[in-house]
Protein backbone atom coordinates (compact mmCIF):
# COMPACT_ATOMS: atom_id res chain seq x y z
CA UNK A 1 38.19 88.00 -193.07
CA UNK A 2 35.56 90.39 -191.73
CA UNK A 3 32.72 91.57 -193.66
CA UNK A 4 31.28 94.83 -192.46
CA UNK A 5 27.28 95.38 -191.61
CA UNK A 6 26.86 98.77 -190.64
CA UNK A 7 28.32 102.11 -191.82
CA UNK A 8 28.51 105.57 -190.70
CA UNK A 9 24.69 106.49 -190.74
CA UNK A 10 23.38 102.83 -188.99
CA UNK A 11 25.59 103.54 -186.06
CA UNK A 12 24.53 107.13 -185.63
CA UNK A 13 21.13 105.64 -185.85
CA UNK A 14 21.52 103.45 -183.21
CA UNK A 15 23.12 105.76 -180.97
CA UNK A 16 20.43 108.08 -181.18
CA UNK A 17 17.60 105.89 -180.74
CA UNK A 18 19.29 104.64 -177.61
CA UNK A 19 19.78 108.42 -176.29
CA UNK A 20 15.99 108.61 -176.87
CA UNK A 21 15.42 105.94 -174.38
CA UNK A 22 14.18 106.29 -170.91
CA UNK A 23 16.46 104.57 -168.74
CA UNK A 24 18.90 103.86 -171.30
CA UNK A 25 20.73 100.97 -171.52
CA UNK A 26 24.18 100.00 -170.74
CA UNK A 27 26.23 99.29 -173.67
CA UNK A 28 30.11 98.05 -174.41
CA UNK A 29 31.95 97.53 -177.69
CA UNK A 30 34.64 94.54 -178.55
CA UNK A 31 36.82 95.90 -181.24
CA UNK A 32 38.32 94.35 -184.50
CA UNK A 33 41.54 94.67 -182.01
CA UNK A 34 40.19 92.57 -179.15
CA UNK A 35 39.70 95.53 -176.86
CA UNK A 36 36.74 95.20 -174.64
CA UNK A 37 35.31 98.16 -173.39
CA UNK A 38 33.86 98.52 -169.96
CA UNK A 39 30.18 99.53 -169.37
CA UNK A 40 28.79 102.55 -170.21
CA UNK A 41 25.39 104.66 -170.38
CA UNK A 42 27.10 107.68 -172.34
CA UNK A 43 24.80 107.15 -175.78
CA UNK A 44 25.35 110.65 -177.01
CA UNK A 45 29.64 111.74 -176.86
CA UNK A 46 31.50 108.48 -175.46
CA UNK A 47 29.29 106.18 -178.13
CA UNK A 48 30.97 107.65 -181.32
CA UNK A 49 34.54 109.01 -179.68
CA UNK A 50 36.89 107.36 -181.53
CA UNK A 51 34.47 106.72 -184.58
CA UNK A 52 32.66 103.12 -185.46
CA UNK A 53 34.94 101.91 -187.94
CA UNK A 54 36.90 99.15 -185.34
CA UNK A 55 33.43 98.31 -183.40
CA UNK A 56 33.08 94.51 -184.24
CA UNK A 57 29.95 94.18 -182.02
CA UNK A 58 28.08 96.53 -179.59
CA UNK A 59 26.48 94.86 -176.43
CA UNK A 60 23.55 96.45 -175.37
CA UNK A 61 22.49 95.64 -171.67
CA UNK A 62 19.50 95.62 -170.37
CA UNK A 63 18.24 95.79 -166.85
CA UNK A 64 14.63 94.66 -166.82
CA UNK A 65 11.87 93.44 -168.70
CA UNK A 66 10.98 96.70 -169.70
CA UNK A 67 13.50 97.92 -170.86
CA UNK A 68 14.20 95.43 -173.10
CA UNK A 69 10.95 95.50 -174.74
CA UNK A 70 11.68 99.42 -175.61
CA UNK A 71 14.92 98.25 -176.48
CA UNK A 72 13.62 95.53 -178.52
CA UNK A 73 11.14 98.06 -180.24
CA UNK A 74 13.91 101.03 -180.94
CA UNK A 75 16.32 98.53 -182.49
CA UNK A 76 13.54 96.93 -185.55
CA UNK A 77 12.96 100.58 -186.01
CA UNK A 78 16.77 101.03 -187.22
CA UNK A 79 16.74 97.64 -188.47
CA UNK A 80 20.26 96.61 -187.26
CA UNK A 81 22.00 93.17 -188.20
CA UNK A 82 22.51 91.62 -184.73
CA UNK A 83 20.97 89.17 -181.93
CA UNK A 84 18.82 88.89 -178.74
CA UNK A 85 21.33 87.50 -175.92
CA UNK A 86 20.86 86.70 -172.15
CA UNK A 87 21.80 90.08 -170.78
CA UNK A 88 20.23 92.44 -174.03
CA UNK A 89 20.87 92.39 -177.47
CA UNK A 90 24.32 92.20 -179.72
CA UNK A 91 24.71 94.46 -182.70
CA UNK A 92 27.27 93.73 -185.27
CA UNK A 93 29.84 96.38 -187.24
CA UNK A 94 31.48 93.23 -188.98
CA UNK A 95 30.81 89.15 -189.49
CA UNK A 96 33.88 87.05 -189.49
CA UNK A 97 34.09 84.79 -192.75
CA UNK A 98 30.95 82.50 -193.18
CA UNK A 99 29.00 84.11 -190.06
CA UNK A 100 25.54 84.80 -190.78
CA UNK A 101 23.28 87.41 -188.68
CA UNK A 102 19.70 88.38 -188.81
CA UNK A 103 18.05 91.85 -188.53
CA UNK A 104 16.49 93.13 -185.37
């Protein structure tokens, strides 16, 4: 069963705080599906074609120290439910059954 974490307004958030950035960061989506998507730096159209509702998680790459810091910064500003990984940060749109997430 999924239990969804973000709605309509925390994903534009996020998307715009990212299109603020300078570089910005890589980011690709898993859906509730399974689809994967492939890299991509378009924050502002590509982000939010197709609407949020089947975005399980967003990766967010980042590419140096930097950039994760700013990344690190814009994402407690919008307060997202998600986790610092290897390559960036993972935001969720849903937690499956008993998974638990902090906030950024």
């Amino acid at each position: 069963m999924l239990h969804p974490t973000m709605n309509n307004t925390k994903w534009d958030e996020l998307r715009l705080g990212m299109y603020a950035l300078s570089p910005r960061p890589s980011w690709s989506t898993l859906s509730t599906n399974g689809y994967h998507s492939r890299l991509d730096y378009d924050w502002f159209y590509h982000f939010r074609d197709g609407g949020y509702a089947s975005i399980l998680h967003v990766d967010i790459r980042v590419e140096t120290p930097a950039q994760r810091e700013l990344v690190r910064a814009a994402l407690k500003k919008i307060h997202v439910p998600g986790e610092e990984t290897p390559d960036g940060f993972r935001v969720f749109g849903y937690l499956q059954g008993n998974q638990a997430a902090d906030f950024i």
